[in-house]
PDB file of N, CA and C in Angstrom:
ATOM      1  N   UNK A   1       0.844  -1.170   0.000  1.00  0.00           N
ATOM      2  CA  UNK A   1       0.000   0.000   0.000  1.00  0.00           C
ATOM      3  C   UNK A   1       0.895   1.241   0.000  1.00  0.00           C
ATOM      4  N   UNK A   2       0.670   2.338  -0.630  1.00  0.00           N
ATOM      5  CA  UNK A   2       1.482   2.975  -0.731  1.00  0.00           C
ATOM      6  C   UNK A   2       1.015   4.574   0.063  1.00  0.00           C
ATOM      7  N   UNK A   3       2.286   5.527   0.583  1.00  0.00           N
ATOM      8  CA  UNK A   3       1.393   6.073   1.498  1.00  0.00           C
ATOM      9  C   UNK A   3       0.411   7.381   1.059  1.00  0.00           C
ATOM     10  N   UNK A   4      -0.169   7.856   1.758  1.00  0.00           N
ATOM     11  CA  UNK A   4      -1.491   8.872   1.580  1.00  0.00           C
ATOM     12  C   UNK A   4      -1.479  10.243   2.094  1.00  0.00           C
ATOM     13  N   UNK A   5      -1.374  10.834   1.013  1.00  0.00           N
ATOM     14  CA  UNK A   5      -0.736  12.277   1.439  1.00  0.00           C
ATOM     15  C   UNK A   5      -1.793  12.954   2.449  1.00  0.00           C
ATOM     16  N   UNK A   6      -2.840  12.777   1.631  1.00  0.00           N
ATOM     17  CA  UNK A   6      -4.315  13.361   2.489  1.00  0.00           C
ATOM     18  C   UNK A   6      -4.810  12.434   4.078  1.00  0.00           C
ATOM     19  N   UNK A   7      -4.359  12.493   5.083  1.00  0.00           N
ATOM     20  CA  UNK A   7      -4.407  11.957   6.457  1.00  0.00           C
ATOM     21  C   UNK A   7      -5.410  12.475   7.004  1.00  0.00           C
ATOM     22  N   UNK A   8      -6.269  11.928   8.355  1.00  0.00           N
ATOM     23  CA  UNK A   8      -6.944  12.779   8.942  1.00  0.00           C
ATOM     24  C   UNK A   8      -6.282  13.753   9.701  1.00  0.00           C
ATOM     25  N   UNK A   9      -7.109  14.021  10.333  1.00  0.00           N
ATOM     26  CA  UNK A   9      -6.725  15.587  10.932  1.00  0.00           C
ATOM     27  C   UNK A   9      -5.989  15.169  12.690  1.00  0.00           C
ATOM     28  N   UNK A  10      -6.149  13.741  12.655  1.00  0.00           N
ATOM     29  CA  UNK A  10      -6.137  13.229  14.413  1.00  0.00           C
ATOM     30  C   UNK A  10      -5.587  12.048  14.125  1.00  0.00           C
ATOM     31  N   UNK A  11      -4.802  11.571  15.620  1.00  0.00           N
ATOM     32  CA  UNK A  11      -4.480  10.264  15.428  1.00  0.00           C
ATOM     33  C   UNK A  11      -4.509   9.455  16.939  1.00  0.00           C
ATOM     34  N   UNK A  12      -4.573   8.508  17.369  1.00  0.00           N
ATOM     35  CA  UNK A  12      -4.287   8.054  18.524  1.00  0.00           C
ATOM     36  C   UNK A  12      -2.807   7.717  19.094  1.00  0.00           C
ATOM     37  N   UNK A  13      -2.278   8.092  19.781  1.00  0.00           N
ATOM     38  CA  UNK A  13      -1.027   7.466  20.626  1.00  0.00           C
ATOM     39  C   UNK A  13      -0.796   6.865  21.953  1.00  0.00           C
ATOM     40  N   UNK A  14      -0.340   5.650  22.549  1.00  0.00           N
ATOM     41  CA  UNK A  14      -0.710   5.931  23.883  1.00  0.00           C
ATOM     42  C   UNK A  14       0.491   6.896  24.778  1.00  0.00           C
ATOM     43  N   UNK A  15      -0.024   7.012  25.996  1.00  0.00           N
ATOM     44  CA  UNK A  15       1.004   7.490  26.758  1.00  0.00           C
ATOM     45  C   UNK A  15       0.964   6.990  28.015  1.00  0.00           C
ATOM     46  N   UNK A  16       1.963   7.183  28.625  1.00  0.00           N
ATOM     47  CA  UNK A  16       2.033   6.418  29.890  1.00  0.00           C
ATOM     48  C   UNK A  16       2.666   7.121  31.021  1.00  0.00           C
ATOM     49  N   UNK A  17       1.448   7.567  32.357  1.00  0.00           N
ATOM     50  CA  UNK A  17       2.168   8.531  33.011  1.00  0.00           C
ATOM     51  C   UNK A  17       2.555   7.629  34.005  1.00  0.00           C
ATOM     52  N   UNK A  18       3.583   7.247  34.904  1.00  0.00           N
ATOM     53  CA  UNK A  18       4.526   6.917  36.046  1.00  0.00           C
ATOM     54  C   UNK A  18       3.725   8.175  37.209  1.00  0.00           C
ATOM     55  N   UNK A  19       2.897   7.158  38.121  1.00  0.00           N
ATOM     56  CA  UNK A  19       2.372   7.989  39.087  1.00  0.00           C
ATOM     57  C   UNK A  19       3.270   7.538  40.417  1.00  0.00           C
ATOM     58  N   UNK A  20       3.740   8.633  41.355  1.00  0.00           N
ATOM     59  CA  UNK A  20       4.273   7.738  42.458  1.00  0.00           C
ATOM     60  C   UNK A  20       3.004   7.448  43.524  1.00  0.00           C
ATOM     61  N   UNK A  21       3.394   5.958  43.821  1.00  0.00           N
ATOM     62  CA  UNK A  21       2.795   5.315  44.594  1.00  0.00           C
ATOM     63  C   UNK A  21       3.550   4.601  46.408  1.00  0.00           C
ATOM     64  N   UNK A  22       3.711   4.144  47.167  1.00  0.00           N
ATOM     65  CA  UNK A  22       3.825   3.839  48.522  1.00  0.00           C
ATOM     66  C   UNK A  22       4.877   2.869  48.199  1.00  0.00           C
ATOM     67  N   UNK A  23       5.680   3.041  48.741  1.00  0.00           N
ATOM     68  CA  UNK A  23       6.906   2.453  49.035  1.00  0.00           C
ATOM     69  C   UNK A  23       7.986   3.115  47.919  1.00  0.00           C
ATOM     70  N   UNK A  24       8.237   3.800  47.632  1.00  0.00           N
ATOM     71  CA  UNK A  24       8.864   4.630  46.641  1.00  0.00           C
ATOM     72  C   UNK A  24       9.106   4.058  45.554  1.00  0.00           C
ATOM     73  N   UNK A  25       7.662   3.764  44.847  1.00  0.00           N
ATOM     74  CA  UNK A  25       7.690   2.985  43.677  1.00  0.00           C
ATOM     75  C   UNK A  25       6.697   3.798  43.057  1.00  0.00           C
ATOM     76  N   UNK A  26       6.908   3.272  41.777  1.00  0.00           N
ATOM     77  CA  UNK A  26       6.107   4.117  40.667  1.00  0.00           C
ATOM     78  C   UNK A  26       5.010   3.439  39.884  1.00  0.00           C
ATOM     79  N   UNK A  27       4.167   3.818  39.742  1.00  0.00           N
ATOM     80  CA  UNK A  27       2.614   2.588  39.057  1.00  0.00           C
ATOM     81  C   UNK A  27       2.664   3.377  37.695  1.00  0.00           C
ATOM     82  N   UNK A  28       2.737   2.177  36.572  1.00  0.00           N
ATOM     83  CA  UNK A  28       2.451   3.291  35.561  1.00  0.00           C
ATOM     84  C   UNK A  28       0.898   2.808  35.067  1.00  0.00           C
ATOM     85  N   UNK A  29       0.462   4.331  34.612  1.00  0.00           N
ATOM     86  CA  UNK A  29      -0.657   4.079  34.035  1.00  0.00           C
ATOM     87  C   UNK A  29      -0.706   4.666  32.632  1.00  0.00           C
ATOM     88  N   UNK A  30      -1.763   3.765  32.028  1.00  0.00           N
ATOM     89  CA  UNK A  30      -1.793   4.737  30.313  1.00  0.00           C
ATOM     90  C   UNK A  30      -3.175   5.036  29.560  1.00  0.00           C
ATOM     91  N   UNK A  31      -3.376   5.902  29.054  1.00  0.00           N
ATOM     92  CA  UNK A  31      -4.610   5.945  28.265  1.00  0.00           C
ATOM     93  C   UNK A  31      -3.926   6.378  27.152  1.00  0.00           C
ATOM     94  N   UNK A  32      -5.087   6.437  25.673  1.00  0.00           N
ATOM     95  CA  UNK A  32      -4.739   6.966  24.435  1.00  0.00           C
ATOM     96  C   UNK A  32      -4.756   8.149  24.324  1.00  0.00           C
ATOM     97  N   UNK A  33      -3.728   9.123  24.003  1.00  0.00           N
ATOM     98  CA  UNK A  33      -4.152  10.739  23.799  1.00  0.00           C
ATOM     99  C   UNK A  33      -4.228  10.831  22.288  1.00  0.00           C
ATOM    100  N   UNK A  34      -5.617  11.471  21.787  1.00  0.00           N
ATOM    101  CA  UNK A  34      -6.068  11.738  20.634  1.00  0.00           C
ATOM    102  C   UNK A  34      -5.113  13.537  20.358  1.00  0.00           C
ATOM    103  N   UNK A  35      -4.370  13.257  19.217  1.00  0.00           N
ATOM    104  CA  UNK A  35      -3.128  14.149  18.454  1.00  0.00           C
ATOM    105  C   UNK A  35      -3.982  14.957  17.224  1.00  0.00           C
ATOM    106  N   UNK A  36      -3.543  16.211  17.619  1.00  0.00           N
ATOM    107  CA  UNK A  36      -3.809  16.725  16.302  1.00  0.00           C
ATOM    108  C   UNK A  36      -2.634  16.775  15.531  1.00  0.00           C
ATOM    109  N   UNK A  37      -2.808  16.288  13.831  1.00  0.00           N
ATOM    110  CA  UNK A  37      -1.864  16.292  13.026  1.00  0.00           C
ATOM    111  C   UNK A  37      -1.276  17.821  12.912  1.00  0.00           C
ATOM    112  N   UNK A  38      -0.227  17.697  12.908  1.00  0.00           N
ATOM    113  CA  UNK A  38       0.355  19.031  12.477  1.00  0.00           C
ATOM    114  C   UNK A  38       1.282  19.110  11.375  1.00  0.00           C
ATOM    115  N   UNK A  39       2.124  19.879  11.050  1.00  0.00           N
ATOM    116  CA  UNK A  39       3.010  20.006   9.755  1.00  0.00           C
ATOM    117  C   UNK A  39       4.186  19.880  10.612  1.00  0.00           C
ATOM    118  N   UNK A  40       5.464  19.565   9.237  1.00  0.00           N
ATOM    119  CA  UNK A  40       6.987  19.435   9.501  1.00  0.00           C
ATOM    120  C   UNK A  40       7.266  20.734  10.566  1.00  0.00           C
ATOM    121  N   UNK A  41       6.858  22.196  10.022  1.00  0.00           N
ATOM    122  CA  UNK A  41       7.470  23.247  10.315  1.00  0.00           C
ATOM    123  C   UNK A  41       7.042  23.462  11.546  1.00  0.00           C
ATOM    124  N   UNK A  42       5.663  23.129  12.075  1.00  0.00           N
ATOM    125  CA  UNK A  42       5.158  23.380  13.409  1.00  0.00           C
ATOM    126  C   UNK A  42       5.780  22.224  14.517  1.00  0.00           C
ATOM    127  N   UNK A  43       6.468  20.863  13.752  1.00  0.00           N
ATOM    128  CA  UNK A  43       7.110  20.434  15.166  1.00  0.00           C
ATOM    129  C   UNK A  43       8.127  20.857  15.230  1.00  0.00           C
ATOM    130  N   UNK A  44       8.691  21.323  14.024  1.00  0.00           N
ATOM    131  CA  UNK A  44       9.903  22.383  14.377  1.00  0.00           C
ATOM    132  C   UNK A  44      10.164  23.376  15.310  1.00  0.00           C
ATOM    133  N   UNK A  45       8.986  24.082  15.113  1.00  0.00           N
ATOM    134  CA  UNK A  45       8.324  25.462  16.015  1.00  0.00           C
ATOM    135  C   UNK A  45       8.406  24.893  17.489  1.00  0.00           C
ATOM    136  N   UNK A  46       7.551  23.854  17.424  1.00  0.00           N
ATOM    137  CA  UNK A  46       7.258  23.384  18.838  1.00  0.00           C
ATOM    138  C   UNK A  46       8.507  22.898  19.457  1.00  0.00           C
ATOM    139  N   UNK A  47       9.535  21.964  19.147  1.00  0.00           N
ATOM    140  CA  UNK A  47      10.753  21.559  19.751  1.00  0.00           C
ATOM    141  C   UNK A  47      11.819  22.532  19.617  1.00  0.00           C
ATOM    142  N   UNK A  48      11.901  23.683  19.495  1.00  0.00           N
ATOM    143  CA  UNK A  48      12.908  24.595  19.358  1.00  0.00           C
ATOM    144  C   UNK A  48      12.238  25.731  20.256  1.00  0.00           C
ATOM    145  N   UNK A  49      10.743  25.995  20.346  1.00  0.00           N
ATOM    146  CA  UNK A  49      10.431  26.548  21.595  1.00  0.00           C
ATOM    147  C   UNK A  49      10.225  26.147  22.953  1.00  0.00           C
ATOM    148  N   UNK A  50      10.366  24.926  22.854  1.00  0.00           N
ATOM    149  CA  UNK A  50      10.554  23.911  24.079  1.00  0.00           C
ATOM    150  C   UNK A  50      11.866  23.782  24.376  1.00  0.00           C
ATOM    151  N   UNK A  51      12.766  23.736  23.575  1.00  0.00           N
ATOM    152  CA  UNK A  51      14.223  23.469  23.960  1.00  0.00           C
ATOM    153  C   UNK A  51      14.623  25.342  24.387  1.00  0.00           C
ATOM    154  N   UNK A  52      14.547  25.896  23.955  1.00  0.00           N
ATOM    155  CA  UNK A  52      14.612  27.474  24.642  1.00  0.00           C
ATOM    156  C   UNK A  52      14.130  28.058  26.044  1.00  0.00           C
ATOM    157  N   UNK A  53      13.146  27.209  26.071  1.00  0.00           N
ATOM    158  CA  UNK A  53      12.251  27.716  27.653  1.00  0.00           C
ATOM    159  C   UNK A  53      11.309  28.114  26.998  1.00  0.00           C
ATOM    160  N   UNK A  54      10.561  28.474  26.053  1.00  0.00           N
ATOM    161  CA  UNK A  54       9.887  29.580  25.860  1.00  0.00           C
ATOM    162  C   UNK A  54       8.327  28.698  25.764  1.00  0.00           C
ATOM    163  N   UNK A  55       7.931  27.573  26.039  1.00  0.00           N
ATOM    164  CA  UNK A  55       7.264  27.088  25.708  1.00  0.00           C
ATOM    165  C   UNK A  55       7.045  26.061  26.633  1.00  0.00           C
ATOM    166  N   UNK A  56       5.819  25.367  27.866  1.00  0.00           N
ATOM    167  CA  UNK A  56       5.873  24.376  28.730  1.00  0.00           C
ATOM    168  C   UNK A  56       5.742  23.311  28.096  1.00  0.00           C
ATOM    169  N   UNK A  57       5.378  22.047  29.108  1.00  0.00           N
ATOM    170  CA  UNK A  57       4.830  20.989  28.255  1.00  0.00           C
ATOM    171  C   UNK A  57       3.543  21.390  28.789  1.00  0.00           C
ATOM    172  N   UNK A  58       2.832  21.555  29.004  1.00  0.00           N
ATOM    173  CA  UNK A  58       1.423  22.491  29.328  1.00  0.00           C
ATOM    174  C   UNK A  58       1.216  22.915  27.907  1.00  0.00           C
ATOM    175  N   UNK A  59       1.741  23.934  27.573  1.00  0.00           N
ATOM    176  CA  UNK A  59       1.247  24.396  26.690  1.00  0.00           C
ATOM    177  C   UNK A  59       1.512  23.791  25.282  1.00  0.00           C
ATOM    178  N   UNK A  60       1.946  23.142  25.737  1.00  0.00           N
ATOM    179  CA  UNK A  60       2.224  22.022  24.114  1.00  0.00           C
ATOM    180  C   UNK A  60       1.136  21.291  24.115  1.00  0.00           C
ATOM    181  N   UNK A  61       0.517  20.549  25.303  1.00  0.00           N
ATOM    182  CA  UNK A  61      -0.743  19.429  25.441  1.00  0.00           C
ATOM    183  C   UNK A  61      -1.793  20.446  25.277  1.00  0.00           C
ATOM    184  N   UNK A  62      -1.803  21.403  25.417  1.00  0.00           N
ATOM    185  CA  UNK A  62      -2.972  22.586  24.903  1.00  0.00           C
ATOM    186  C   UNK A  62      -2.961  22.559  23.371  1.00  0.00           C
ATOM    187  N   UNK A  63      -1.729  22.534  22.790  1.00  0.00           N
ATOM    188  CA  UNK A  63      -2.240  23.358  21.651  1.00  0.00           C
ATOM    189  C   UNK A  63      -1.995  21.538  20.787  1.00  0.00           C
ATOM    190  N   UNK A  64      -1.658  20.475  21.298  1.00  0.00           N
ATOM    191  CA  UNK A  64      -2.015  19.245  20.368  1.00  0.00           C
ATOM    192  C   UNK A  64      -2.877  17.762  20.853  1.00  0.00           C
ATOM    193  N   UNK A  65      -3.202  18.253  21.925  1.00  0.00           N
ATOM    194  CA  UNK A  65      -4.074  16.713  22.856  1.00  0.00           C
ATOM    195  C   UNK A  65      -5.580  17.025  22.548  1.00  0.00           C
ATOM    196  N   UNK A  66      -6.208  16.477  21.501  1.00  0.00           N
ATOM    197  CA  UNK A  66      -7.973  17.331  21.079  1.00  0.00           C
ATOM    198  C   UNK A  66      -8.512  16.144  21.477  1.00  0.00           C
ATOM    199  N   UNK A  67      -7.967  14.915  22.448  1.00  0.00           N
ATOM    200  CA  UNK A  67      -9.067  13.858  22.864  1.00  0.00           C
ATOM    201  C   UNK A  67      -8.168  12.421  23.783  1.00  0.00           C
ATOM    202  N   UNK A  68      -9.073  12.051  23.841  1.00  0.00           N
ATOM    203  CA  UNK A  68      -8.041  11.234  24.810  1.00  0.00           C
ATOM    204  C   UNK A  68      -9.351   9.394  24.977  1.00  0.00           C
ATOM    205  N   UNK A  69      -8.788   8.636  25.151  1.00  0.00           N
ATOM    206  CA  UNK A  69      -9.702   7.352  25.000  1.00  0.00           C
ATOM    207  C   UNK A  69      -8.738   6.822  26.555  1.00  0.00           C
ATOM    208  N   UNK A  70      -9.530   5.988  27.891  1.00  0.00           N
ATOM    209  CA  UNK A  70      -8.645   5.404  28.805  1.00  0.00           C
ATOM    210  C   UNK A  70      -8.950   6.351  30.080  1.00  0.00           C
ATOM    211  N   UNK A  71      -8.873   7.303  29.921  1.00  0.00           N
ATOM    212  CA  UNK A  71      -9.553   7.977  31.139  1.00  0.00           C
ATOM    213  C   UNK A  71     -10.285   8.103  32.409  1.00  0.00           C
ATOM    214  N   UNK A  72     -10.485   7.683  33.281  1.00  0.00           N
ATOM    215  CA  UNK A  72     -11.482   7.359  34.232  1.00  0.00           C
ATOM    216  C   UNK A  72     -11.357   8.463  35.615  1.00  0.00           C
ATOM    217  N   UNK A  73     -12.958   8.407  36.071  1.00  0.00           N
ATOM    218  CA  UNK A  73     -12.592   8.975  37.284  1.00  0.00           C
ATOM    219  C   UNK A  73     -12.363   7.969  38.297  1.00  0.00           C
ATOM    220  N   UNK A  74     -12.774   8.350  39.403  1.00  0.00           N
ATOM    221  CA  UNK A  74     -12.274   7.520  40.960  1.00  0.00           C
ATOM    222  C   UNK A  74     -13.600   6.065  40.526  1.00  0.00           C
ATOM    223  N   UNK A  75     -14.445   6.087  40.287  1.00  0.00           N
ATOM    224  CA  UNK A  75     -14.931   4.867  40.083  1.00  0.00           C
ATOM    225  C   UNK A  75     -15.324   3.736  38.925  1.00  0.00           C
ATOM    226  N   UNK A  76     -14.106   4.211  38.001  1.00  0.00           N
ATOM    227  CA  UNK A  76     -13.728   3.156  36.555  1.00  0.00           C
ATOM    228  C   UNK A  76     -14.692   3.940  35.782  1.00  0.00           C
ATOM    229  N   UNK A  77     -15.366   4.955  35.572  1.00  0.00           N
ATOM    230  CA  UNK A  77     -16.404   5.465  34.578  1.00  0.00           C
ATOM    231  C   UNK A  77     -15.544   6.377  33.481  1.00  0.00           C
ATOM    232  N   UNK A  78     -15.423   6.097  32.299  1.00  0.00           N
ATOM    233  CA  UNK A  78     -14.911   6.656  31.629  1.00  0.00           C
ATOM    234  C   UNK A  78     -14.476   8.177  31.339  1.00  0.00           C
ATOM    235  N   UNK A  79     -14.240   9.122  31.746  1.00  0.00           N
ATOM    236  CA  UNK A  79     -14.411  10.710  31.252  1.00  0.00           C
ATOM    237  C   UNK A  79     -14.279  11.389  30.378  1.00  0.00           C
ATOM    238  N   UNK A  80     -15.227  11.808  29.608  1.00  0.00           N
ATOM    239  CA  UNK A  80     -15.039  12.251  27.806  1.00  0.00           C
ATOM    240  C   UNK A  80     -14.109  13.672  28.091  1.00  0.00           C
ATOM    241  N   UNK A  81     -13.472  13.455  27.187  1.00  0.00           N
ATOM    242  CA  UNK A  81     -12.210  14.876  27.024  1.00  0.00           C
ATOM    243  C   UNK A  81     -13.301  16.363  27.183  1.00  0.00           C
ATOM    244  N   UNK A  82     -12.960  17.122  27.452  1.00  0.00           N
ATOM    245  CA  UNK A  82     -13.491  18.767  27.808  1.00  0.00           C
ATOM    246  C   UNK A  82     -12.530  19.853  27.998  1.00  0.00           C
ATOM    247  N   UNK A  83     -12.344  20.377  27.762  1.00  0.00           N
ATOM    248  CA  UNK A  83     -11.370  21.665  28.023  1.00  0.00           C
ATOM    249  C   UNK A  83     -11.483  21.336  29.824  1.00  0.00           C
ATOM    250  N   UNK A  84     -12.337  22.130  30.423  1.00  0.00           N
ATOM    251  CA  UNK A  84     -12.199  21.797  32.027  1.00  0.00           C
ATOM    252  C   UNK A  84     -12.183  20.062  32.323  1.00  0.00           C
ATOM    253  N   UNK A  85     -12.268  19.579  31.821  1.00  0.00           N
ATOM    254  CA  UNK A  85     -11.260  18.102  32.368  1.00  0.00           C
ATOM    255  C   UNK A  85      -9.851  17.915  31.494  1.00  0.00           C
ATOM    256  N   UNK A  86      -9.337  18.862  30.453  1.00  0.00           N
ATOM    257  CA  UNK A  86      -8.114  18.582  30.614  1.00  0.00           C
ATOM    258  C   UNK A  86      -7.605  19.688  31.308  1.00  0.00           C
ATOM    259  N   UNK A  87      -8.112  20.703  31.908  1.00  0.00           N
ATOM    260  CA  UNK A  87      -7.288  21.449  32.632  1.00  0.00           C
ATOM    261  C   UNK A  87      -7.118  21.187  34.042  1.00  0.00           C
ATOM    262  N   UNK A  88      -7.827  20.264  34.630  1.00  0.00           N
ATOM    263  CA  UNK A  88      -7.978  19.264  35.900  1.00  0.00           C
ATOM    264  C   UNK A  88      -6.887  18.362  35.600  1.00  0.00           C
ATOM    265  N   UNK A  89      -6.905  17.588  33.861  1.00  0.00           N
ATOM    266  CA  UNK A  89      -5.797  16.458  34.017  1.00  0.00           C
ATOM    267  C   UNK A  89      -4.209  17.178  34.094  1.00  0.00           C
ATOM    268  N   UNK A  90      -4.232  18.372  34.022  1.00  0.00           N
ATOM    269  CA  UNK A  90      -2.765  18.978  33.335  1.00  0.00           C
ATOM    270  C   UNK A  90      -2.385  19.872  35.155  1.00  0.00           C
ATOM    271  N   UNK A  91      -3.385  19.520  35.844  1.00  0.00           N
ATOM    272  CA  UNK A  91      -2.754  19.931  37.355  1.00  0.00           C
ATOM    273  C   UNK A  91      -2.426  18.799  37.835  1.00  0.00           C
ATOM    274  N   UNK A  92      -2.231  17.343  37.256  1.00  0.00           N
ATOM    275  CA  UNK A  92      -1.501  16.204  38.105  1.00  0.00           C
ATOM    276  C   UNK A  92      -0.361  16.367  37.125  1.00  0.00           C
ATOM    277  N   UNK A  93       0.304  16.228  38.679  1.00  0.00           N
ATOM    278  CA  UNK A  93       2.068  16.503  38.808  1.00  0.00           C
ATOM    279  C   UNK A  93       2.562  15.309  37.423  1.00  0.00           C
ATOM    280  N   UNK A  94       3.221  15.413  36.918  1.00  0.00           N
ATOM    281  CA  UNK A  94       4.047  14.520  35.538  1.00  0.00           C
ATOM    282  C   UNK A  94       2.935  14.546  34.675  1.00  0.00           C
ATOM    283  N   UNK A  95       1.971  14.738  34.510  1.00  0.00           N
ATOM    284  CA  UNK A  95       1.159  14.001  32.955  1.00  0.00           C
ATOM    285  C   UNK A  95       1.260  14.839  32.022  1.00  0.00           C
ATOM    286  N   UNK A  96       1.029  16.461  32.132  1.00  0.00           N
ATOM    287  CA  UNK A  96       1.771  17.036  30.974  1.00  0.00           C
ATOM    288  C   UNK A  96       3.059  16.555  30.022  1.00  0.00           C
ATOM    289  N   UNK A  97       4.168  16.301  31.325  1.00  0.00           N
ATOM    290  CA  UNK A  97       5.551  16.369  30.663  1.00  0.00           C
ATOM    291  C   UNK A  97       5.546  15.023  29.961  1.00  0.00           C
ATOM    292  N   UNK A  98       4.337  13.702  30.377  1.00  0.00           N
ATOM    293  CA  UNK A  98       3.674  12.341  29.525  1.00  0.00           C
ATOM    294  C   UNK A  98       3.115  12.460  28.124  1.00  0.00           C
ATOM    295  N   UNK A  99       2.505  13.939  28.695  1.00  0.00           N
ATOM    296  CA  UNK A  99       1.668  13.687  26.977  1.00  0.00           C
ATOM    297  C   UNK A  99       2.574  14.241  26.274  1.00  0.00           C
ATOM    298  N   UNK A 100       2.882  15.029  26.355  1.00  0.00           N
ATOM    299  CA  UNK A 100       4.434  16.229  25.738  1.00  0.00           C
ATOM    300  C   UNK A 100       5.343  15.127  25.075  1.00  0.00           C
ATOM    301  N   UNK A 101       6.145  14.315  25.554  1.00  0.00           N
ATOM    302  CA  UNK A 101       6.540  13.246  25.411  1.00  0.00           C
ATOM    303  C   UNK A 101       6.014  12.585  24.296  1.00  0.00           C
ATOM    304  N   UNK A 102       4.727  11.748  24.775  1.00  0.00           N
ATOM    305  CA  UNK A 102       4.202  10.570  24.105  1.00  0.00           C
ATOM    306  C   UNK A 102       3.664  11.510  22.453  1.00  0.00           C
ATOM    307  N   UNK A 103       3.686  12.819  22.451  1.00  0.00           N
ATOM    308  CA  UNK A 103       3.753  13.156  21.247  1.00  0.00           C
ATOM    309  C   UNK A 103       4.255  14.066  20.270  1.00  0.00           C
ATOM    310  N   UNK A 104       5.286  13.955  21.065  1.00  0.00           N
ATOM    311  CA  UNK A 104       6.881  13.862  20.211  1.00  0.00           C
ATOM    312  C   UNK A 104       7.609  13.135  19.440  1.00  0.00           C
ATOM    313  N   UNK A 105       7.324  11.852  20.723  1.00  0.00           N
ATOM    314  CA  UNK A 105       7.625  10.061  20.331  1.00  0.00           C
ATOM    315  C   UNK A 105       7.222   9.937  18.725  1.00  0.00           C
ATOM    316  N   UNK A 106       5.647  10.165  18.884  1.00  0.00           N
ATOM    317  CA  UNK A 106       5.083   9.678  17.839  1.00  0.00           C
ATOM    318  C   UNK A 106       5.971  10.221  16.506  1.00  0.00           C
ATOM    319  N   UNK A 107       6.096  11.548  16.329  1.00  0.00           N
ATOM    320  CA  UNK A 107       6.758  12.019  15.201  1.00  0.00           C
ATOM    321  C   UNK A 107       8.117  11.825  15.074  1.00  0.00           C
ATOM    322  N   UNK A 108       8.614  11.681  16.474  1.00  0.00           N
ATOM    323  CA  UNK A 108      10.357  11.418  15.890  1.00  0.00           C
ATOM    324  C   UNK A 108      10.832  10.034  16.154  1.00  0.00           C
ATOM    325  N   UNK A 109       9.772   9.675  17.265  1.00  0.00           N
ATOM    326  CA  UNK A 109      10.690   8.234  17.597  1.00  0.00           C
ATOM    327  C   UNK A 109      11.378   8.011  18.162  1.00  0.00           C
ATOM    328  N   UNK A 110      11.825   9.120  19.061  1.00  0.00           N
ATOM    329  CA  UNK A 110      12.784   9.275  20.394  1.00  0.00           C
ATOM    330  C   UNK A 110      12.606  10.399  21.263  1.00  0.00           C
ATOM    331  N   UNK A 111      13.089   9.693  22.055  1.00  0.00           N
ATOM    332  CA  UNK A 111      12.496  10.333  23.467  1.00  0.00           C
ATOM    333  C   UNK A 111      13.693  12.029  23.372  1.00  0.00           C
ATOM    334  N   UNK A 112      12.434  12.571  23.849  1.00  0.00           N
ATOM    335  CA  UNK A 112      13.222  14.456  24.011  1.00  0.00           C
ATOM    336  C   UNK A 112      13.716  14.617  25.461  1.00  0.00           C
ATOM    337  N   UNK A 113      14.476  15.727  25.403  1.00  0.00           N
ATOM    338  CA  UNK A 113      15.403  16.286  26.748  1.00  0.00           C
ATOM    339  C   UNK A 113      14.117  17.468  27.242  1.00  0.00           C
ATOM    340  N   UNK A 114      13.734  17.241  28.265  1.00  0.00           N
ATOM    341  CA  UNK A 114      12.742  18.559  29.091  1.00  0.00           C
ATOM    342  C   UNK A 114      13.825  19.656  29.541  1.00  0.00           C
TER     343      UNK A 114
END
């Protein structure tokens, strides 16, 4: 099959945030974060304003996380993505710098320096 210039606009990736847990160990957990496609020049943009300071991983999962599949609250019920539930998910400590990460990964294939 050969590839397809015209893509959707989204893609799934998983990610996996390392929560600390009791005994100074780490539980990892993962859901899918739904990616908005972007162009060559904008991950350019994005990893050269990240490598400067000028840019969090906050504000990177703002401007490319448009959904997410895996989610749950405190009693296994799924939680559909919302602006105010990802701004609830982006106040637990590491999951920004997870999703930031997990979609970077996707486009380069190796892990970035924070």
């Amino acid at each position: 099959m050969g590839f397809k210039l015209d893509q959707s606009g989204t893609y799934k990736w998983p990610v996996t945030v390392e929560v600390p847990v009791d005994d100074g160990r780490h539980d990892k957990q993962k859901f899918d974060g739904e990616f908005k496609r972007i162009t060559q020049s904008k991950i350019k943009e994005l990893i050269e304003l990240v490598a400067s300071g000028d840019l969090s991983d906050v504000d990177v999962v703002k401007e490319v996380l448009v959904g997410w599949d895996g989610i749950e609250d405190d009693q296994g019920n799924e939680l559909k993505f919302s602006q105010s539930k990802l701004k609830q998910l982006l106040e637990v400590p590491m999951v920004a710098t997870a999703i930031g990460t997990a979609f970077f990964e996707s486009y380069t294939g190796a892990k970035r320096k924070n």
